[in-house]
PDB file of N, CA and C in Angstrom:
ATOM      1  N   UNK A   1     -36.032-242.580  48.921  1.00  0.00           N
ATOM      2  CA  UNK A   1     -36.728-243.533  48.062  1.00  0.00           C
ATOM      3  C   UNK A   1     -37.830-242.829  47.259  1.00  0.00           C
ATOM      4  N   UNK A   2     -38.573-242.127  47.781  1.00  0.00           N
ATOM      5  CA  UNK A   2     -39.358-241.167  47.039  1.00  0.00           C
ATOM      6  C   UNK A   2     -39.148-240.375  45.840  1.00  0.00           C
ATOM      7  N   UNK A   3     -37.875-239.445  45.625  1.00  0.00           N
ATOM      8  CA  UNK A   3     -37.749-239.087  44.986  1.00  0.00           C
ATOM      9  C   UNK A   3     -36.861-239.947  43.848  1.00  0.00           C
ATOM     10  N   UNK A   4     -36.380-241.072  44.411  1.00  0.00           N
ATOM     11  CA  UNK A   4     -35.945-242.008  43.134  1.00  0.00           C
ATOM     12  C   UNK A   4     -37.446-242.596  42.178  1.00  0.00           C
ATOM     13  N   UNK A   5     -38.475-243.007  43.518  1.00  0.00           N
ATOM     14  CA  UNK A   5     -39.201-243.592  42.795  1.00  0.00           C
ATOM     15  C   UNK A   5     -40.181-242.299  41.299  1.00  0.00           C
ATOM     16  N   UNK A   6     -40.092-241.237  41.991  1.00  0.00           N
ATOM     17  CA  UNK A   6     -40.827-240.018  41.271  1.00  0.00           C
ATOM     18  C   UNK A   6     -39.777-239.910  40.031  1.00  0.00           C
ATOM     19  N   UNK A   7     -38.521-240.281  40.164  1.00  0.00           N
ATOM     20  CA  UNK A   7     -37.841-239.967  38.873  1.00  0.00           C
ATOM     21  C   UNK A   7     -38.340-241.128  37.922  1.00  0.00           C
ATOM     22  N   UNK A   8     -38.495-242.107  38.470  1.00  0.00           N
ATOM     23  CA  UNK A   8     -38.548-243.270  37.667  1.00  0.00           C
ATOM     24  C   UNK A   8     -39.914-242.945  37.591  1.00  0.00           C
ATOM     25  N   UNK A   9     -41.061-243.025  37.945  1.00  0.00           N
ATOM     26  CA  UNK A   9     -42.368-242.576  37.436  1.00  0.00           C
ATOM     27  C   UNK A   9     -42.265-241.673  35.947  1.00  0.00           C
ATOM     28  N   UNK A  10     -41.651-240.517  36.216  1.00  0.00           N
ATOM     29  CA  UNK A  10     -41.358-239.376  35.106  1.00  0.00           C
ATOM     30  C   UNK A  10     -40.840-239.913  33.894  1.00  0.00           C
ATOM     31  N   UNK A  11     -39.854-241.105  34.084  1.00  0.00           N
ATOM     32  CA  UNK A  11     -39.489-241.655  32.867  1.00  0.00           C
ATOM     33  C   UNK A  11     -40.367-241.875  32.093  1.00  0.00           C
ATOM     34  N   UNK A  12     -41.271-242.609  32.897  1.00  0.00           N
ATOM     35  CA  UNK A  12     -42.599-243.244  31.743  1.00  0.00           C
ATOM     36  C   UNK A  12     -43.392-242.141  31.575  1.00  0.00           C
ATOM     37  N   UNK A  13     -44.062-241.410  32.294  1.00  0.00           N
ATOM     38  CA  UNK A  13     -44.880-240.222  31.226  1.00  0.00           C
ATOM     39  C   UNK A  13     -43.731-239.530  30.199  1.00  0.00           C
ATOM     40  N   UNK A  14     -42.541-239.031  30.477  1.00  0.00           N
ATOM     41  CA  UNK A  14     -41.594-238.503  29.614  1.00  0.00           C
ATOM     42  C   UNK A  14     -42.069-239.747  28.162  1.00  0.00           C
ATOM     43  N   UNK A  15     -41.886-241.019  28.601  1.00  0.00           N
ATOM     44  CA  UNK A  15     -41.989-242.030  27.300  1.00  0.00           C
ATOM     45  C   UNK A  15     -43.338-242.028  26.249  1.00  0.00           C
ATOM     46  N   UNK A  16     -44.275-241.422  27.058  1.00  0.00           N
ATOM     47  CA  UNK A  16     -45.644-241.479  26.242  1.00  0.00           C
ATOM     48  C   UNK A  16     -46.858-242.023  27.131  1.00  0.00           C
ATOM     49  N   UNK A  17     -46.469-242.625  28.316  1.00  0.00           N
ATOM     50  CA  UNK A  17     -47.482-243.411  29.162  1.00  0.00           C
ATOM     51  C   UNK A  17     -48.257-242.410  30.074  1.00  0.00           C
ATOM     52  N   UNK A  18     -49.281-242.737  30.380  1.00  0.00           N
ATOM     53  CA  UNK A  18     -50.453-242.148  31.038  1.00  0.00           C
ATOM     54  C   UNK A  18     -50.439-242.567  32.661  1.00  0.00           C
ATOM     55  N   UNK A  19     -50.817-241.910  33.343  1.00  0.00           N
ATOM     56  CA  UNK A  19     -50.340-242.207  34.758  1.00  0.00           C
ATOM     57  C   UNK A  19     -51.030-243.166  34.919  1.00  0.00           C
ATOM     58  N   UNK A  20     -52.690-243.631  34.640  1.00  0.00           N
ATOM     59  CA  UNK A  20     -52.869-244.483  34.713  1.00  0.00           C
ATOM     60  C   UNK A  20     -52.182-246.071  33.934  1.00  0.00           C
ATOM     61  N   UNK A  21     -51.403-245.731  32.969  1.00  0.00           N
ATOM     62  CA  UNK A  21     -50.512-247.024  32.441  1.00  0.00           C
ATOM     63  C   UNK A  21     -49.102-247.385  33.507  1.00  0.00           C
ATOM     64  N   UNK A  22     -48.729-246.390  34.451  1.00  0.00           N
ATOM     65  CA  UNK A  22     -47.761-246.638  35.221  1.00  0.00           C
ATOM     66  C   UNK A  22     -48.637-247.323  36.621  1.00  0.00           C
ATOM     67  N   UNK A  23     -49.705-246.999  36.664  1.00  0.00           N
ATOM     68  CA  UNK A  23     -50.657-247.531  37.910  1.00  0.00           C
ATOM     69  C   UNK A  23     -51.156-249.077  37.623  1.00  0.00           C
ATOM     70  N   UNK A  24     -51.144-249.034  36.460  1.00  0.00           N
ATOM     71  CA  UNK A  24     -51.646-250.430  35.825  1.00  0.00           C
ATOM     72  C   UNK A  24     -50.569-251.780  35.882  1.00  0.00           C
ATOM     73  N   UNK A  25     -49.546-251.115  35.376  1.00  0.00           N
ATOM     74  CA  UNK A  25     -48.120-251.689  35.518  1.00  0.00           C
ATOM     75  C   UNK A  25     -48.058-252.418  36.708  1.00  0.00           C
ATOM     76  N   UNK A  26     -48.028-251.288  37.433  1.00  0.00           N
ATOM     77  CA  UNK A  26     -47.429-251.715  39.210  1.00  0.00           C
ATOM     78  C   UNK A  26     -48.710-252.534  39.737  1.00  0.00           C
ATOM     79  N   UNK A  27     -49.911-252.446  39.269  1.00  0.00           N
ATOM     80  CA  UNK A  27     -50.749-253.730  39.780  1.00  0.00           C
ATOM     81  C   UNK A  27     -50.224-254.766  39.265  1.00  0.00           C
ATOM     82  N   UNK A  28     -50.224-254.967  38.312  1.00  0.00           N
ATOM     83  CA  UNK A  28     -49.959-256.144  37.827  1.00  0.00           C
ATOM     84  C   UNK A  28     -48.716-256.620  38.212  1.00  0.00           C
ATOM     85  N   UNK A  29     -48.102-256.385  38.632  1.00  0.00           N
ATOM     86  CA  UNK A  29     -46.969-257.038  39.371  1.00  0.00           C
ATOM     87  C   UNK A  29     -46.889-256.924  40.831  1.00  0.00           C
ATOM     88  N   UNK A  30     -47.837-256.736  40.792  1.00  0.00           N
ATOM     89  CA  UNK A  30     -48.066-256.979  42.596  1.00  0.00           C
ATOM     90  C   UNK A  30     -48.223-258.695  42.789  1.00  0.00           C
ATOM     91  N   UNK A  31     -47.150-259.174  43.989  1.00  0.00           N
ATOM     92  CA  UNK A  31     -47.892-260.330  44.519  1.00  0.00           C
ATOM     93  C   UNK A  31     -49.030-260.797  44.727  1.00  0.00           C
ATOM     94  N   UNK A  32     -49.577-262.266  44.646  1.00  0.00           N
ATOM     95  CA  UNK A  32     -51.006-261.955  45.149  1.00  0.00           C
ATOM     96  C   UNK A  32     -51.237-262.152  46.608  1.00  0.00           C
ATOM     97  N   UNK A  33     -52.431-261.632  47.086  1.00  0.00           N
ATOM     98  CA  UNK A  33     -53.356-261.782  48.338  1.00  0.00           C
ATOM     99  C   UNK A  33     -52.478-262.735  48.770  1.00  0.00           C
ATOM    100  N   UNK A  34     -51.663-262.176  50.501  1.00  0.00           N
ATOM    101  CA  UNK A  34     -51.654-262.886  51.541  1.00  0.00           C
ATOM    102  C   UNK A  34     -50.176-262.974  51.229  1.00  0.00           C
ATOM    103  N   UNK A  35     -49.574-262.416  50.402  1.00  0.00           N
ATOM    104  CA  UNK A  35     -48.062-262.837  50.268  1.00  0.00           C
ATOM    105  C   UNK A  35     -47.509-261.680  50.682  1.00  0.00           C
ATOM    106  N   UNK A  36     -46.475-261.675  51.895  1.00  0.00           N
ATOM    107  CA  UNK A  36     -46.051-260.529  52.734  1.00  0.00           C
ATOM    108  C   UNK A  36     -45.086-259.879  51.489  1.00  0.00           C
ATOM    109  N   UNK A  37     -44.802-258.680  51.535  1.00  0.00           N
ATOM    110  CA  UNK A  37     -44.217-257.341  51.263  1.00  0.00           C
ATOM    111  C   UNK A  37     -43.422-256.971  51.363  1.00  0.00           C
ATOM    112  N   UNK A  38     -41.694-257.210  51.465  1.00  0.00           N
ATOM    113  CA  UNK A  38     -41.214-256.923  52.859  1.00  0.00           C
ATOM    114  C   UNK A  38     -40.074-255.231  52.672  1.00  0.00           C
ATOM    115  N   UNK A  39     -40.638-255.106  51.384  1.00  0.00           N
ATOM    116  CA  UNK A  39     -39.557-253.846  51.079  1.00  0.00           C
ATOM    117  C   UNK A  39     -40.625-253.089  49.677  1.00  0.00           C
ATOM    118  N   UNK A  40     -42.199-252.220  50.048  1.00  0.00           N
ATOM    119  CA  UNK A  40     -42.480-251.917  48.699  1.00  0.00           C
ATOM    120  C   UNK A  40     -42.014-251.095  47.966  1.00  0.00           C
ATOM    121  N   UNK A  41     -40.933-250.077  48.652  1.00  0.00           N
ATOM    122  CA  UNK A  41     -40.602-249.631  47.460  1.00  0.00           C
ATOM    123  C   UNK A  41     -39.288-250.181  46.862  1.00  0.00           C
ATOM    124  N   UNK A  42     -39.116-251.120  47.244  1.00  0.00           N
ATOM    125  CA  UNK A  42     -37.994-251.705  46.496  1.00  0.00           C
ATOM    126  C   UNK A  42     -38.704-252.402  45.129  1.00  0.00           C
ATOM    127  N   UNK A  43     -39.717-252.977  45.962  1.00  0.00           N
ATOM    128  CA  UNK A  43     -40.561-253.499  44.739  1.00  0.00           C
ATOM    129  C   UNK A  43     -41.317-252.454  43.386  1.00  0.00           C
ATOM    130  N   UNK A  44     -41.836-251.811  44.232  1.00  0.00           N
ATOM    131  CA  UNK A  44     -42.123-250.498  43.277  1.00  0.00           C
ATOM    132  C   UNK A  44     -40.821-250.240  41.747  1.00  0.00           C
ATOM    133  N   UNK A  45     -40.094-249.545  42.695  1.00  0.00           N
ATOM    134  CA  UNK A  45     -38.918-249.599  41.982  1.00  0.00           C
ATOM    135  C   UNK A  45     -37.913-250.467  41.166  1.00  0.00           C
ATOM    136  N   UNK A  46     -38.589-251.987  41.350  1.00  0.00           N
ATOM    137  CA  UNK A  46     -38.067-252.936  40.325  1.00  0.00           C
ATOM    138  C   UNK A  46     -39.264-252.623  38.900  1.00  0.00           C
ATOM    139  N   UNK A  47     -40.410-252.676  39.875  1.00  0.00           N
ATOM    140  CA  UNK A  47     -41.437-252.307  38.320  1.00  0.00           C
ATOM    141  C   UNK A  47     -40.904-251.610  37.341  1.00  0.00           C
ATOM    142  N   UNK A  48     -41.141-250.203  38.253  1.00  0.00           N
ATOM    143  CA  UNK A  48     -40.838-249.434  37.284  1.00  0.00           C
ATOM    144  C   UNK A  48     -39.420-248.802  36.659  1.00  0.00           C
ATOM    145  N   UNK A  49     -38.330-249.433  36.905  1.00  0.00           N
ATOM    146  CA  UNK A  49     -37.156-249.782  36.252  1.00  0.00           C
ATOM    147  C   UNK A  49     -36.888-249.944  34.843  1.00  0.00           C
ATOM    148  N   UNK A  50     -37.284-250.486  34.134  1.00  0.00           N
ATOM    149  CA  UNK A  50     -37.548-250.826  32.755  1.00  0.00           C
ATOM    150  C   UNK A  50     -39.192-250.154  32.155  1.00  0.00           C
ATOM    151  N   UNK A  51     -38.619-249.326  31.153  1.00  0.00           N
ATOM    152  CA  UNK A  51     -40.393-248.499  30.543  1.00  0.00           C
ATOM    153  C   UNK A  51     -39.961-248.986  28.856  1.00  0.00           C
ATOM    154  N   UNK A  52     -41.224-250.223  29.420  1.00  0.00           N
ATOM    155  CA  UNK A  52     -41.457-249.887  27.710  1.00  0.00           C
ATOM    156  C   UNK A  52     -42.105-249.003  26.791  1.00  0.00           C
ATOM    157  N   UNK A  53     -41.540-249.632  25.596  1.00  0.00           N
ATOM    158  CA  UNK A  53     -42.186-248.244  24.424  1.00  0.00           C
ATOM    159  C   UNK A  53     -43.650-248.283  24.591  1.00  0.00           C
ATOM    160  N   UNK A  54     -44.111-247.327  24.547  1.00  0.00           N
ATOM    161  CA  UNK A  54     -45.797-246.969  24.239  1.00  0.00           C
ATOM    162  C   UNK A  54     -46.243-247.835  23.389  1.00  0.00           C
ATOM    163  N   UNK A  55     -47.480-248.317  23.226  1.00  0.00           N
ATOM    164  CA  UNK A  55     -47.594-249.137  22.127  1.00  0.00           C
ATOM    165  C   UNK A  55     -48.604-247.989  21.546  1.00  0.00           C
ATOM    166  N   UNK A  56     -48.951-247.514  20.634  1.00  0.00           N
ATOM    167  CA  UNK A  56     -49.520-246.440  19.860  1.00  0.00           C
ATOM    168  C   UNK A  56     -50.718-246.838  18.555  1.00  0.00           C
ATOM    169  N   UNK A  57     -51.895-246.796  18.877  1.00  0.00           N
ATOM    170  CA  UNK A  57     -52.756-247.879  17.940  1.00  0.00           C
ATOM    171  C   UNK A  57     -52.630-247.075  16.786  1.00  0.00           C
ATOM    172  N   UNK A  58     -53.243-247.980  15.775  1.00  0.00           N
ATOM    173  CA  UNK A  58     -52.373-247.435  14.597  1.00  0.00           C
ATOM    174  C   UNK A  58     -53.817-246.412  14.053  1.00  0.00           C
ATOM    175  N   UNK A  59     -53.671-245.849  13.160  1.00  0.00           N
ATOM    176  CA  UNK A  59     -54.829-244.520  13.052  1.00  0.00           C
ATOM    177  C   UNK A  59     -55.912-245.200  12.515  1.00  0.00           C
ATOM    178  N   UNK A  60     -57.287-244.657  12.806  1.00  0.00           N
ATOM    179  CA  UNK A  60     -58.111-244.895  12.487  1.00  0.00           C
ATOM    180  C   UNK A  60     -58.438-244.472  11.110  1.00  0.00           C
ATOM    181  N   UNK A  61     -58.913-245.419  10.285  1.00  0.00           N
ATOM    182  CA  UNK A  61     -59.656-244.300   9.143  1.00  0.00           C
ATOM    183  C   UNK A  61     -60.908-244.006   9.136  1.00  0.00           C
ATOM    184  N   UNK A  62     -61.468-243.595   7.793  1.00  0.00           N
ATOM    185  CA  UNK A  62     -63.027-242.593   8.096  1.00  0.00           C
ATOM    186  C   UNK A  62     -63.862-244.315   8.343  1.00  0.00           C
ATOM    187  N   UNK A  63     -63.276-245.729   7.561  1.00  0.00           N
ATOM    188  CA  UNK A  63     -64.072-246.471   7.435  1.00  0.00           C
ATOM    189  C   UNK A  63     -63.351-247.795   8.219  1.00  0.00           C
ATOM    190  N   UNK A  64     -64.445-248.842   7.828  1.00  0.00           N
ATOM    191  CA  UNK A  64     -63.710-249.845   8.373  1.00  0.00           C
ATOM    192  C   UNK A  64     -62.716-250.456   8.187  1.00  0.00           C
ATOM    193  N   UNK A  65     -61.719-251.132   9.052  1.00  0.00           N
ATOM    194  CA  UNK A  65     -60.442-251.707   8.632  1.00  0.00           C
ATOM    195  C   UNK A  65     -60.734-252.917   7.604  1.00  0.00           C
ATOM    196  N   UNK A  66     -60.141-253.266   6.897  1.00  0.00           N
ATOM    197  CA  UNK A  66     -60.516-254.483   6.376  1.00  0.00           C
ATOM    198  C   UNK A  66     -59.192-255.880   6.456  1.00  0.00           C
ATOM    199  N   UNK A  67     -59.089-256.903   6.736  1.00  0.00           N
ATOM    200  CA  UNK A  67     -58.059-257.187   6.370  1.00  0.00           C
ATOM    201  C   UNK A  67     -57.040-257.493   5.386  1.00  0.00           C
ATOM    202  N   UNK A  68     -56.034-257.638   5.201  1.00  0.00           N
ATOM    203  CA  UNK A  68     -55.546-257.965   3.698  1.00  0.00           C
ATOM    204  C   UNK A  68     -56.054-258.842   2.860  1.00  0.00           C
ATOM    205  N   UNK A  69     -56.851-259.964   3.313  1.00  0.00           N
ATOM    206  CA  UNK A  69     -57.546-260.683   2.194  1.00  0.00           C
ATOM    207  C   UNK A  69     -58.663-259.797   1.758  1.00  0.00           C
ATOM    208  N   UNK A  70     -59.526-259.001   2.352  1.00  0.00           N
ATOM    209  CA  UNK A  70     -60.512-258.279   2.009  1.00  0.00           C
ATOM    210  C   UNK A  70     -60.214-256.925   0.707  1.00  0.00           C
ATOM    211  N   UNK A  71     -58.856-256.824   1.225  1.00  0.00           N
ATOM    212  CA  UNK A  71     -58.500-255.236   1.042  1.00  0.00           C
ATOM    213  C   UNK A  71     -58.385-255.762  -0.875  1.00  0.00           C
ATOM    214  N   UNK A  72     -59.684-254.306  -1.443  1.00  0.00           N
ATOM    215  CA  UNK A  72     -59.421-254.145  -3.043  1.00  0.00           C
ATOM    216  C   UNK A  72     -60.720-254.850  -2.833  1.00  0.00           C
ATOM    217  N   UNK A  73     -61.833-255.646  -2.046  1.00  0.00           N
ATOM    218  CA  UNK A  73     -63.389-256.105  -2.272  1.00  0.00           C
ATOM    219  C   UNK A  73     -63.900-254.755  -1.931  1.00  0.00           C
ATOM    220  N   UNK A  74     -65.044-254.862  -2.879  1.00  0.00           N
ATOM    221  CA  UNK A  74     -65.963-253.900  -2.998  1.00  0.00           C
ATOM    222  C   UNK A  74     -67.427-254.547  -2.597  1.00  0.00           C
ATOM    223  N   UNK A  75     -68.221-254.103  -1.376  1.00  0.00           N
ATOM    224  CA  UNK A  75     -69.689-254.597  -1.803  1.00  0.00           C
ATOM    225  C   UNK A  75     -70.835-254.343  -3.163  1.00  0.00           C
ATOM    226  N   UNK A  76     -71.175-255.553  -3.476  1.00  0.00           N
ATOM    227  CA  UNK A  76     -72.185-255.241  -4.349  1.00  0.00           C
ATOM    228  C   UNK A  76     -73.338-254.365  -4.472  1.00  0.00           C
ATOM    229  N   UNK A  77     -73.411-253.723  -5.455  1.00  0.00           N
ATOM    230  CA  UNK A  77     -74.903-252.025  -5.257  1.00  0.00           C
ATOM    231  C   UNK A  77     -76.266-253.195  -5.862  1.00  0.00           C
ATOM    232  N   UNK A  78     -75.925-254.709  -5.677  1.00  0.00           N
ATOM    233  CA  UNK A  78     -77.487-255.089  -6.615  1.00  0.00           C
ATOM    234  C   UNK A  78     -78.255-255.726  -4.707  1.00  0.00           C
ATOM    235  N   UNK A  79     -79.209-256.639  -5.406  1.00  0.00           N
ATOM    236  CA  UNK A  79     -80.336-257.274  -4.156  1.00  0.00           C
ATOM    237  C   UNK A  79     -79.013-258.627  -3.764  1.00  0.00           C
ATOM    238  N   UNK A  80     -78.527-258.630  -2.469  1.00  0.00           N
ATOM    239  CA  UNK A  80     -78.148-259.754  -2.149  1.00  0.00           C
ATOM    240  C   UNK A  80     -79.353-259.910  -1.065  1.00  0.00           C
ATOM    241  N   UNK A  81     -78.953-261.245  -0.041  1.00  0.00           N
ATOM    242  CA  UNK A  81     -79.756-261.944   1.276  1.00  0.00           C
ATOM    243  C   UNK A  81     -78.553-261.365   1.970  1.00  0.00           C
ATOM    244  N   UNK A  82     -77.331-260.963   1.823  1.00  0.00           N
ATOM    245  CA  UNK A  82     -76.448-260.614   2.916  1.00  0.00           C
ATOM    246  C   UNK A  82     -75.876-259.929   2.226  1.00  0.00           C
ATOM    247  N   UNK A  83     -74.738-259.046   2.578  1.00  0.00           N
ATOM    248  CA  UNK A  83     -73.656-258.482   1.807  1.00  0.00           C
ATOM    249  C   UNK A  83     -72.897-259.068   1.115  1.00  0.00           C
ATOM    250  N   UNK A  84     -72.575-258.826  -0.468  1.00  0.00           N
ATOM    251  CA  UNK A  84     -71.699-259.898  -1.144  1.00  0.00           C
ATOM    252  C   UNK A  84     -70.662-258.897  -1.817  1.00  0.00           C
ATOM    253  N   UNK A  85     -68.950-259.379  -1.121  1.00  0.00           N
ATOM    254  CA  UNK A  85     -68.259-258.858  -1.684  1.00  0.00           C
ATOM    255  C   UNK A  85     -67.937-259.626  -2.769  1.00  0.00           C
ATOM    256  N   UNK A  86     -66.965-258.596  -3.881  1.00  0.00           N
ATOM    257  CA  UNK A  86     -66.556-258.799  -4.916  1.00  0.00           C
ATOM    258  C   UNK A  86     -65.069-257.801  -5.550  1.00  0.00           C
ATOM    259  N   UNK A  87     -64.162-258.239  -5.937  1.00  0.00           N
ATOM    260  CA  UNK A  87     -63.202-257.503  -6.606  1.00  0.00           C
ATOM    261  C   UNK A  87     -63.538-257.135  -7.492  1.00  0.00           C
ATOM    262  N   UNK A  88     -63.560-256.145  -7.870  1.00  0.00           N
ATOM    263  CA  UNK A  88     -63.782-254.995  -9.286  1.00  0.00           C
ATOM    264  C   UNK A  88     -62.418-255.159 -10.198  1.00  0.00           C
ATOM    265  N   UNK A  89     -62.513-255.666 -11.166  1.00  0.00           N
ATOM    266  CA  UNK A  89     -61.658-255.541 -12.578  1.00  0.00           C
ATOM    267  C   UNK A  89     -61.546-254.016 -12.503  1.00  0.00           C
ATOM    268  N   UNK A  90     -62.551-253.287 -12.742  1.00  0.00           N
ATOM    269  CA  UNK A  90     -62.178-251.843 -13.512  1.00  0.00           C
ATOM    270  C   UNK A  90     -63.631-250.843 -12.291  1.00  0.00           C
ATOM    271  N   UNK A  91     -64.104-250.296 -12.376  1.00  0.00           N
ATOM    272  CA  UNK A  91     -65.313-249.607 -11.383  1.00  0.00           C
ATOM    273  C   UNK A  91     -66.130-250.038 -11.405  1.00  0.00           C
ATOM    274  N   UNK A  92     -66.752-250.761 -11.500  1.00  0.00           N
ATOM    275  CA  UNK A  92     -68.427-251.702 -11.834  1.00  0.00           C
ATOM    276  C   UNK A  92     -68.527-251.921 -10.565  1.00  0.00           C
ATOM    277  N   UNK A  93     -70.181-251.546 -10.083  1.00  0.00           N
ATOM    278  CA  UNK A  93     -70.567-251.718  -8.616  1.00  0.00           C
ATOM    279  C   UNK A  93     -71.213-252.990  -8.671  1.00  0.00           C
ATOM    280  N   UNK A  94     -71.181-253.478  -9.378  1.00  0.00           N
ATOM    281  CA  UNK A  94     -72.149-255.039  -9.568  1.00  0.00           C
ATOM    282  C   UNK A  94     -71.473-256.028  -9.202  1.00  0.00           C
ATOM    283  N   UNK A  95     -71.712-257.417  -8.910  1.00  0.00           N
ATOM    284  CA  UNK A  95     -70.976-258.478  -9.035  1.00  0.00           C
ATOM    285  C   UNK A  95     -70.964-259.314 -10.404  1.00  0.00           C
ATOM    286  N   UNK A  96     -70.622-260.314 -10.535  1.00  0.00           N
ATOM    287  CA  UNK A  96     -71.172-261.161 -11.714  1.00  0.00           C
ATOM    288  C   UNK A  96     -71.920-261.586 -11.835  1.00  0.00           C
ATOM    289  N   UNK A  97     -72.835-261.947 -10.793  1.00  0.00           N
ATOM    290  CA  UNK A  97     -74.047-262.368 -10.814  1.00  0.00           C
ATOM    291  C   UNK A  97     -75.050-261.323 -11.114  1.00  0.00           C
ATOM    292  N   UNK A  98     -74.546-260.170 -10.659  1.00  0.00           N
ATOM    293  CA  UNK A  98     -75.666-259.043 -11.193  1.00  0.00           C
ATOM    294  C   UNK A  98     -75.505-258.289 -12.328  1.00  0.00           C
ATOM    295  N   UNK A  99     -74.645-258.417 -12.897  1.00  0.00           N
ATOM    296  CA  UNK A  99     -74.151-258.010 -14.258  1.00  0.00           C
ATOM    297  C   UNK A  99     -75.560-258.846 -15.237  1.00  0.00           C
ATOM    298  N   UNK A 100     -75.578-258.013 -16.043  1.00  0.00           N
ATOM    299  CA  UNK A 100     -76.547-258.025 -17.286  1.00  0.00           C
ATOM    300  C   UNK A 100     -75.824-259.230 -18.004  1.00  0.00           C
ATOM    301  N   UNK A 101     -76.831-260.388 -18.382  1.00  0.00           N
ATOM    302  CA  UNK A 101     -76.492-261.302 -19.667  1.00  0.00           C
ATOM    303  C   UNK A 101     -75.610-262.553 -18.599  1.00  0.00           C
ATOM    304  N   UNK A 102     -75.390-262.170 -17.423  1.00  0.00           N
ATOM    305  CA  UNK A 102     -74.547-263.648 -16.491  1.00  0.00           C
ATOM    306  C   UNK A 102     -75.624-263.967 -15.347  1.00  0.00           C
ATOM    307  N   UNK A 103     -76.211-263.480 -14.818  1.00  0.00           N
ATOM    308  CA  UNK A 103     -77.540-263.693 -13.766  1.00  0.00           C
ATOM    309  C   UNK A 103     -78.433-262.792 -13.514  1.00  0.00           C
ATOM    310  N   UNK A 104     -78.735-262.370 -12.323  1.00  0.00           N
ATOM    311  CA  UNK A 104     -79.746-261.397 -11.936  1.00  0.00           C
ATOM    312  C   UNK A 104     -79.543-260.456 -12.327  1.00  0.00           C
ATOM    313  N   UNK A 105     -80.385-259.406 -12.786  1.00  0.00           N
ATOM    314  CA  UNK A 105     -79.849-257.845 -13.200  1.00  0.00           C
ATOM    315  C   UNK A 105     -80.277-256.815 -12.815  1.00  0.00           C
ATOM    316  N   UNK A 106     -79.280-256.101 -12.974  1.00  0.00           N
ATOM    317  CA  UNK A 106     -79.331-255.023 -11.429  1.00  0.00           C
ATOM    318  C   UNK A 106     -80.289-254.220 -11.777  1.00  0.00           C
ATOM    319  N   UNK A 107     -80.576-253.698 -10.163  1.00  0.00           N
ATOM    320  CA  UNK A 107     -82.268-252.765 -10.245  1.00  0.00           C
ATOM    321  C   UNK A 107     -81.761-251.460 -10.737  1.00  0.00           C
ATOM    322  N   UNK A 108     -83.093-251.136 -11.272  1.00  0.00           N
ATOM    323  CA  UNK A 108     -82.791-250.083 -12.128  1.00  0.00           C
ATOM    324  C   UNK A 108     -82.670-248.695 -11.429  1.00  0.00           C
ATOM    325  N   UNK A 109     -82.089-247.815 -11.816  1.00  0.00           N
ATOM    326  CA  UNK A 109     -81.767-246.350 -10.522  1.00  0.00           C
ATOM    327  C   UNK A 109     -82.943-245.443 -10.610  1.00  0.00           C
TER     328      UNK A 109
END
């Protein structure tokens, strides 16, 4: 039983998993408290029978994620009370409100 269960362990690091993700596994499918046992490595060995795929987070970039409604807003370079995004037509760090001749106008550099 040992060395079946060690093959089947190997599957999952072979797959990408961390020994602690095969340790994690097999807790979590443990019965709970007070419920007899009566074969563990049979049980063992149902766990780890089936290895799923790694789940692999997706890469970080240098900045924050944004979500797709966000993604293409730019924060404004004028005085907000909070951060105010805005979509840029063309490179302008302003919003419309801080644009010259429509509201507040932006501080000078």
């Amino acid at each position: 039983m040992r060395d079946e269960l060690a093959r089947l362990a190997a599957r999952w690091l072979e797959a990408g998993h961390t020994s602690a993700d095969v340790h994690e596994h097999v807790l979590r499918g443990l019965p709970g408290a007070g419920t007899p046992v009566h074969r563990p490595g049979g049980l063992v060995r149902y766990l780890l029978r089936e290895v799923p795929p790694r789940e692999v987070p997706p890469p970080v970039s240098g900045g924050p994620r944004l979500s797709a409604r966000l993604a293409g807003a730019r924060e404004c370079a004028g005085e907000h009370v909070q951060p105010m995004l805005f979509r840029p037509v063309a490179d302008e760090a302003y919003c419309r409100e801080c644009v010259p001749g429509t509201g507040t106008e932006p501080p000078a550099p």
